[in-house]
N, C-alpha and C. Protein backbone atom coordinates (compact mmCIF):
# COMPACT_ATOMS: atom_id res chain seq x y z
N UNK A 1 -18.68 -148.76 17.33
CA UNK A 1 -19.46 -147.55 17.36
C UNK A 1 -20.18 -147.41 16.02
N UNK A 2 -21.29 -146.96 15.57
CA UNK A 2 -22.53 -147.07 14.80
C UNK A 2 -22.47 -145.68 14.46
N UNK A 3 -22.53 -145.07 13.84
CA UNK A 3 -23.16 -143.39 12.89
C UNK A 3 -23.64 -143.40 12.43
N UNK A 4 -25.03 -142.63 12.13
CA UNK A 4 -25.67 -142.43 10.90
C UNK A 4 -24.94 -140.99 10.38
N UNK A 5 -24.46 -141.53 9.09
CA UNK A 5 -23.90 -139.83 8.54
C UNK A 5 -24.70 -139.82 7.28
N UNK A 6 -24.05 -138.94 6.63
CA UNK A 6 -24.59 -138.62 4.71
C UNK A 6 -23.10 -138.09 4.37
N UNK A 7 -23.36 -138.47 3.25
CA UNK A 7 -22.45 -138.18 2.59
C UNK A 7 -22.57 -137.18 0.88
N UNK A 8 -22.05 -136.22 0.51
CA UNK A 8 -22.76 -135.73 -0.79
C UNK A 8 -21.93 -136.80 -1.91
N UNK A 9 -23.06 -137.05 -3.06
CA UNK A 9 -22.82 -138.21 -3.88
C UNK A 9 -23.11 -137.73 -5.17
N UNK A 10 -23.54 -136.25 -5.30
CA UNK A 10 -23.73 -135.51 -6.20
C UNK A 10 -23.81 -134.40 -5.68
N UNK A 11 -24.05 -133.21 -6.74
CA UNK A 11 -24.13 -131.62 -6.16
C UNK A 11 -25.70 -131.87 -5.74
N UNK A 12 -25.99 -131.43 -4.62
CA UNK A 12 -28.03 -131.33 -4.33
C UNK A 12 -28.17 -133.13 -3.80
N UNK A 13 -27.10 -133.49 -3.48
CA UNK A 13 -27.67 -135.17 -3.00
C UNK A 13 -26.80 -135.62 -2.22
N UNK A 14 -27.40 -135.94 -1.24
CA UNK A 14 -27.13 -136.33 -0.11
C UNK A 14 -27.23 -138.04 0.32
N UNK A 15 -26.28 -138.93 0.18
CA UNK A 15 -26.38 -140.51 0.90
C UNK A 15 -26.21 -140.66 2.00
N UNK A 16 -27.79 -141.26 2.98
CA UNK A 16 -27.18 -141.74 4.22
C UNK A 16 -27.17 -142.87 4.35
N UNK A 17 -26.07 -143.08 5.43
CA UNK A 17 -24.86 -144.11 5.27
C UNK A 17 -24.65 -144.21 6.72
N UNK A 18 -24.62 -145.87 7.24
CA UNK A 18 -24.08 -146.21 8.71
C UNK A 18 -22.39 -146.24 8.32
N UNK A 19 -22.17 -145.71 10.01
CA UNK A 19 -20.75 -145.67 9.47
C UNK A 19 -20.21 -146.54 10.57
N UNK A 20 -19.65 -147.56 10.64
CA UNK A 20 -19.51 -148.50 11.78
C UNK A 20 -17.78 -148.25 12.15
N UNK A 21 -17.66 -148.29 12.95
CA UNK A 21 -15.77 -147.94 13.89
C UNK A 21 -15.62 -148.82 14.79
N UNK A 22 -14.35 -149.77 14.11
CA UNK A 22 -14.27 -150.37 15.71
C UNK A 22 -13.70 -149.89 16.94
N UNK A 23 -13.55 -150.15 18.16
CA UNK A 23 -13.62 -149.19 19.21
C UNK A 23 -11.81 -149.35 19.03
N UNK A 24 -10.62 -150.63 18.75
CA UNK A 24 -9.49 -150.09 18.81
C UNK A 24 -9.37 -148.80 17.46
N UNK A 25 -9.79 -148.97 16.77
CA UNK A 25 -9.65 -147.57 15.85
C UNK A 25 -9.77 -146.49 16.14
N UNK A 26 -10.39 -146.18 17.16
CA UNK A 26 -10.46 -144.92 18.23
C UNK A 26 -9.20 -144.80 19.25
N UNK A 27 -8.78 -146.13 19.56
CA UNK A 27 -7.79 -145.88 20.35
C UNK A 27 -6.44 -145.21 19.69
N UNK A 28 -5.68 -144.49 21.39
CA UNK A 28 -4.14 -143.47 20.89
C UNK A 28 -3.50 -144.70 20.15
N UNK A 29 -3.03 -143.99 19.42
CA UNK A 29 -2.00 -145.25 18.37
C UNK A 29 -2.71 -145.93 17.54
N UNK A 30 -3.77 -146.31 17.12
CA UNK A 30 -4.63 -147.05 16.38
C UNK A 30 -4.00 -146.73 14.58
N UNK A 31 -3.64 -147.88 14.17
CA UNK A 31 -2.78 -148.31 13.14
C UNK A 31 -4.01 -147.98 11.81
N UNK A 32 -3.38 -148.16 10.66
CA UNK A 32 -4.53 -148.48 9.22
C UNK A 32 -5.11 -149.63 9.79
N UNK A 33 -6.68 -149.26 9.42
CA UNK A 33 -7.87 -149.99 9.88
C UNK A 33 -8.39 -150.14 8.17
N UNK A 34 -8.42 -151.80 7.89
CA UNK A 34 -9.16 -152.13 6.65
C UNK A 34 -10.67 -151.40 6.66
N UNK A 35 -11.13 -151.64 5.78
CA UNK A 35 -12.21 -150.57 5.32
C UNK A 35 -13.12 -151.77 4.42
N UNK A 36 -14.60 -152.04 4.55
CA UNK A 36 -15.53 -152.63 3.58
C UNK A 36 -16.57 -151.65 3.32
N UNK A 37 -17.16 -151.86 1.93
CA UNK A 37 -18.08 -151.62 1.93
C UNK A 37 -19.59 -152.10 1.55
N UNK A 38 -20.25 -152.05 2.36
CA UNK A 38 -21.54 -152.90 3.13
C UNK A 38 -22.39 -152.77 2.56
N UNK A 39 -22.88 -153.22 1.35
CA UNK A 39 -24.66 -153.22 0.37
C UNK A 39 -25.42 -154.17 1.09
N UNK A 40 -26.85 -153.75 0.91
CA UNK A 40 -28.00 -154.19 1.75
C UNK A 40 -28.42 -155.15 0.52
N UNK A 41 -29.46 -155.54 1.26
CA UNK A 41 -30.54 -156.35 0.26
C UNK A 41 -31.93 -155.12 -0.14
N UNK A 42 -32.78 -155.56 -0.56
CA UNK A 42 -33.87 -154.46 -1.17
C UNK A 42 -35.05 -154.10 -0.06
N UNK A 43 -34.97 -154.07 1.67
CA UNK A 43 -35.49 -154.33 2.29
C UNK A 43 -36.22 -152.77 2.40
N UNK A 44 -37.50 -152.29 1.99
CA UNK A 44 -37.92 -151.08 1.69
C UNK A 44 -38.48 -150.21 2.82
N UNK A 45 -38.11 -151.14 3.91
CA UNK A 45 -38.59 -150.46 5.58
C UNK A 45 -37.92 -150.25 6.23
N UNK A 46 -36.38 -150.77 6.62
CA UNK A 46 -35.04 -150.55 7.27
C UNK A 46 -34.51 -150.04 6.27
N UNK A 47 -34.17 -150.81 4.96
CA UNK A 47 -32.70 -150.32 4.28
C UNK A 47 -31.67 -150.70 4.68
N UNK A 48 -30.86 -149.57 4.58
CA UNK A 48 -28.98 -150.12 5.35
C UNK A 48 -29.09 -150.10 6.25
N UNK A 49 -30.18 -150.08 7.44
CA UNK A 49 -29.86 -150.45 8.60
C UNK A 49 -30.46 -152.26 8.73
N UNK A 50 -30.25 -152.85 8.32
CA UNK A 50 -30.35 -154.70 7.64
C UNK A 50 -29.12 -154.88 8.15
N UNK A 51 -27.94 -154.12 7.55
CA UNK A 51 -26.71 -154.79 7.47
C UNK A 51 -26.05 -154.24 8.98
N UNK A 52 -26.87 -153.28 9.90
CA UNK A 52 -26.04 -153.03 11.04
C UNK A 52 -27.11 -153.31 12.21
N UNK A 53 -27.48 -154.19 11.80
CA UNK A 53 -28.66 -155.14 12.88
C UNK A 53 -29.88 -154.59 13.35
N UNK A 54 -30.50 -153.54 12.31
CA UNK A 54 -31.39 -152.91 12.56
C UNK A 54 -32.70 -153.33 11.78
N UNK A 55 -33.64 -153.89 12.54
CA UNK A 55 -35.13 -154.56 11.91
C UNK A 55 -34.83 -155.99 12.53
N UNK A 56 -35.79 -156.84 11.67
CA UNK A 56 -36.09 -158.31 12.19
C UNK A 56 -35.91 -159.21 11.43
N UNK A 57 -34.27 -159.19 10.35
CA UNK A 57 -33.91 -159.95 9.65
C UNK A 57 -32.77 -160.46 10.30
N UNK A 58 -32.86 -162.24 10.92
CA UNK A 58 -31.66 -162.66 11.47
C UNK A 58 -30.58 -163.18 10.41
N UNK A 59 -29.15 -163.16 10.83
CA UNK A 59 -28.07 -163.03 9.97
C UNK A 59 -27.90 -162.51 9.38
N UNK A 60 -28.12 -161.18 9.11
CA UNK A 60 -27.91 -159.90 8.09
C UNK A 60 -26.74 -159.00 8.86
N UNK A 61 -26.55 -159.15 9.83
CA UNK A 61 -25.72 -157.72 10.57
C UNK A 61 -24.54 -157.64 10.32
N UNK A 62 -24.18 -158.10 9.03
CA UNK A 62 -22.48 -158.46 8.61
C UNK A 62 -21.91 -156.85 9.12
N UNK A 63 -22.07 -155.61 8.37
CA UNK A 63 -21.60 -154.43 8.77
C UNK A 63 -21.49 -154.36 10.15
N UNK A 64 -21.99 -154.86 10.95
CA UNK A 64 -22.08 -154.94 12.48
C UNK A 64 -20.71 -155.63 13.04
N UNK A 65 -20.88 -156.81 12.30
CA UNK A 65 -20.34 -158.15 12.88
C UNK A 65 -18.43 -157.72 12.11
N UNK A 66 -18.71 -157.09 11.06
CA UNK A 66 -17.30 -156.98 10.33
C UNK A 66 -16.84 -155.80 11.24
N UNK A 67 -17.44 -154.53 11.61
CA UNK A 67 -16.49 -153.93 12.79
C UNK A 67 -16.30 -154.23 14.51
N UNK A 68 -17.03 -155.28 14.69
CA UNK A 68 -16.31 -156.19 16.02
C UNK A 68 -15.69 -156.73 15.53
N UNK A 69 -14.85 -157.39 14.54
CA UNK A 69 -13.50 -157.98 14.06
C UNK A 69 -12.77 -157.11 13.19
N UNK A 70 -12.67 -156.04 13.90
CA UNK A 70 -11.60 -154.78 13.34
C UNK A 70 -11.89 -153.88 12.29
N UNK A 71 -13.26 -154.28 11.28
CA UNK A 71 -12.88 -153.27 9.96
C UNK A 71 -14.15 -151.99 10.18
N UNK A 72 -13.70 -150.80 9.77
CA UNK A 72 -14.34 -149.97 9.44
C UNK A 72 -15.38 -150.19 8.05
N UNK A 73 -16.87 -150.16 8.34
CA UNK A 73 -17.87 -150.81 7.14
C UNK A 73 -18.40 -149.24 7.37
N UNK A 74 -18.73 -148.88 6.25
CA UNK A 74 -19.61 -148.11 5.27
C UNK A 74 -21.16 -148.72 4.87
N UNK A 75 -21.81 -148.46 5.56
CA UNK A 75 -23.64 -149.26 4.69
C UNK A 75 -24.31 -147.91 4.28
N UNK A 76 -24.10 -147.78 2.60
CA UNK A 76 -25.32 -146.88 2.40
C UNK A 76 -26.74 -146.87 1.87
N UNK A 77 -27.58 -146.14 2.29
CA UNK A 77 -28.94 -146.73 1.52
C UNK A 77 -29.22 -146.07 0.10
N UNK A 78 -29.97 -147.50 -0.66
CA UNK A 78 -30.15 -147.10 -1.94
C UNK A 78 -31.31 -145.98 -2.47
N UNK A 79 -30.78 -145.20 -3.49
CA UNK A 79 -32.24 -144.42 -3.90
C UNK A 79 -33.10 -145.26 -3.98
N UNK A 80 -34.35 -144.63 -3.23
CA UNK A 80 -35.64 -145.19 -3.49
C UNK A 80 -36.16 -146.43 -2.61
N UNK A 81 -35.18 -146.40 -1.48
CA UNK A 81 -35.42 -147.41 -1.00
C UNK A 81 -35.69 -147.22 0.62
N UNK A 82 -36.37 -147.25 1.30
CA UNK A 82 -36.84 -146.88 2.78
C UNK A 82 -37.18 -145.52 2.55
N UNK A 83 -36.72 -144.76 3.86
CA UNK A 83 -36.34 -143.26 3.92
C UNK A 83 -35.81 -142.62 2.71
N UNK A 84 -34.55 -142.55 2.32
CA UNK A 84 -34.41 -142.48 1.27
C UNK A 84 -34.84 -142.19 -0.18
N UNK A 85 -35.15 -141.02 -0.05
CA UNK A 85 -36.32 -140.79 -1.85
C UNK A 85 -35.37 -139.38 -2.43
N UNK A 86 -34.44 -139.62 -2.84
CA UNK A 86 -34.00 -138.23 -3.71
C UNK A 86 -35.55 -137.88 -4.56
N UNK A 87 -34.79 -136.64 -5.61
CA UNK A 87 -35.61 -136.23 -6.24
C UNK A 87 -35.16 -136.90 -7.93
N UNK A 88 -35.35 -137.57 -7.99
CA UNK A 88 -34.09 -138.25 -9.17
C UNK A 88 -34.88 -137.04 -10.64
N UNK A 89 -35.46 -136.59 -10.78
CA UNK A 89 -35.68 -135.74 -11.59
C UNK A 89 -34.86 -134.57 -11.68
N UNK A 90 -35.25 -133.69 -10.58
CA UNK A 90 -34.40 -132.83 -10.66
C UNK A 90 -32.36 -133.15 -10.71
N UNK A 91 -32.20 -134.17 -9.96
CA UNK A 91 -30.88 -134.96 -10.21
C UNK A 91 -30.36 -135.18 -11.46
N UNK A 92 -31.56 -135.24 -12.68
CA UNK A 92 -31.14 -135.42 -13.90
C UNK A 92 -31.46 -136.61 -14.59
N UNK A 93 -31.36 -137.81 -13.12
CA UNK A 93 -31.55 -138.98 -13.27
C UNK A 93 -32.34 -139.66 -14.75
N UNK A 94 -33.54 -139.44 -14.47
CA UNK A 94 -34.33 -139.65 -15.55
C UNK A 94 -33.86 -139.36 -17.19
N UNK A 95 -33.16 -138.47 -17.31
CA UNK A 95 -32.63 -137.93 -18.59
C UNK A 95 -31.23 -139.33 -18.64
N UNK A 96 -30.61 -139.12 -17.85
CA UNK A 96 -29.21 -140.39 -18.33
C UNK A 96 -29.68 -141.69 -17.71
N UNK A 97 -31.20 -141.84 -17.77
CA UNK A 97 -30.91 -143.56 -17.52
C UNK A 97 -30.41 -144.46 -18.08
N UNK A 98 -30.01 -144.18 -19.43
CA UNK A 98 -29.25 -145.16 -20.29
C UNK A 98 -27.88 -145.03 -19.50
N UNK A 99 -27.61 -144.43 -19.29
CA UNK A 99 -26.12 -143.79 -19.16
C UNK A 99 -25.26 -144.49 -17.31
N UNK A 100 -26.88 -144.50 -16.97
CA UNK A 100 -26.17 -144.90 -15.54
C UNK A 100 -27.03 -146.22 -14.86
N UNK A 101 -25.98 -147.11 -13.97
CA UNK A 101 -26.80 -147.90 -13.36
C UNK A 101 -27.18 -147.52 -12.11
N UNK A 102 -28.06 -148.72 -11.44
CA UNK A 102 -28.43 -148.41 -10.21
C UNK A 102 -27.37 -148.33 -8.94
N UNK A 103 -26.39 -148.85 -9.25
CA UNK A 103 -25.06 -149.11 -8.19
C UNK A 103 -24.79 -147.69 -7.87
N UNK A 104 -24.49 -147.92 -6.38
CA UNK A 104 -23.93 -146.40 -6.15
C UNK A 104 -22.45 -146.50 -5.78
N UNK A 105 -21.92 -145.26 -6.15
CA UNK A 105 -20.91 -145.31 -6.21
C UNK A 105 -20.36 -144.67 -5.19
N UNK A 106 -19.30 -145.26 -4.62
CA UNK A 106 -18.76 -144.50 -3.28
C UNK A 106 -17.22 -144.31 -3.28
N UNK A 107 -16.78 -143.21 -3.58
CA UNK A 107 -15.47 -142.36 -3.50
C UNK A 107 -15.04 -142.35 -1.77
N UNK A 108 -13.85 -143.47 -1.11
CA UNK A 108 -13.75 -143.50 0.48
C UNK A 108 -12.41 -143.32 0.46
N UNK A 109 -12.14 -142.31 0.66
CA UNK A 109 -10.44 -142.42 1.49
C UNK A 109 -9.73 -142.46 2.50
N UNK A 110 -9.03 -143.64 2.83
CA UNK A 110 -8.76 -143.83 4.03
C UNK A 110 -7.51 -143.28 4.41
N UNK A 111 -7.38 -142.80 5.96
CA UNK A 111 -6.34 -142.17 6.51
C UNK A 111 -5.58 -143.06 7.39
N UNK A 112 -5.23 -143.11 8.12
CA UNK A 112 -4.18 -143.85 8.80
C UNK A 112 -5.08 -143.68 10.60
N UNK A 113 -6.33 -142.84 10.62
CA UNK A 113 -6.61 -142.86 11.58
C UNK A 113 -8.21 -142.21 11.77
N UNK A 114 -9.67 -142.43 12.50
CA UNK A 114 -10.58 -141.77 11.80
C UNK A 114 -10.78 -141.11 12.75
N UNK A 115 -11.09 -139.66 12.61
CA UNK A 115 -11.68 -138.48 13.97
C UNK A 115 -12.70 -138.38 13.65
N UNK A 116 -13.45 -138.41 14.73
CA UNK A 116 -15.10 -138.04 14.99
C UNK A 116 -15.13 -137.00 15.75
């Protein structure tokens, strides 16, 4: 199963993010389900949807392909990249560019079971 969610990644900022489930992880009883998380390449027209088989790049759909063999994948898209345009000014961004890289950082905690 495929989601587009967001997630807040700052106060005023919002990451969206495919959220891929495999279908026993939904099932009654469904045990700890490993967890990846899924970076794209710099593709400025899909984005993170590259890694969940979305556009016309063949062999990219790892996020896809890693939750039909059990794991729960995370793909989020980078600032500035597709859809995707914070306001990186008002964010602050611009003021700590020394201070920060481009990697985003993702805080995921896993439970023993995921509700949708």
């Amino acid at each position: 199963m495929r989601r587009l969610i967001s997630y807040a990644s700052e106060p005023g900022s919002r990451v969206p993010a495919y959220l891929c489930i495999p279908k026993t992880a939904l099932a009654d009883g469904a045990k700890i389900i490993p967890a990846v998380l899924c970076l794209h390449g710099t593709d400025n027209v899909v984005g993170h949807g590259v890694v969940v088989g979305i556009g016309d790049k063949p062999n990219r759909a790892y996020a896809s392909e890693l939750a039909e063999r059990g794991f729960v994948t995370l793909a989020p898209n980078y600032p500035l990249l597709a859809k995707y345009q914070p306001d990186l000014k008002q964010l602050g961004w611009q003021r700590a560019r020394s201070k920060r890289s481009g990697t985003i950082c993702v805080g995921w905690i896993c439970s023993n079971r995921c509700h949708m």
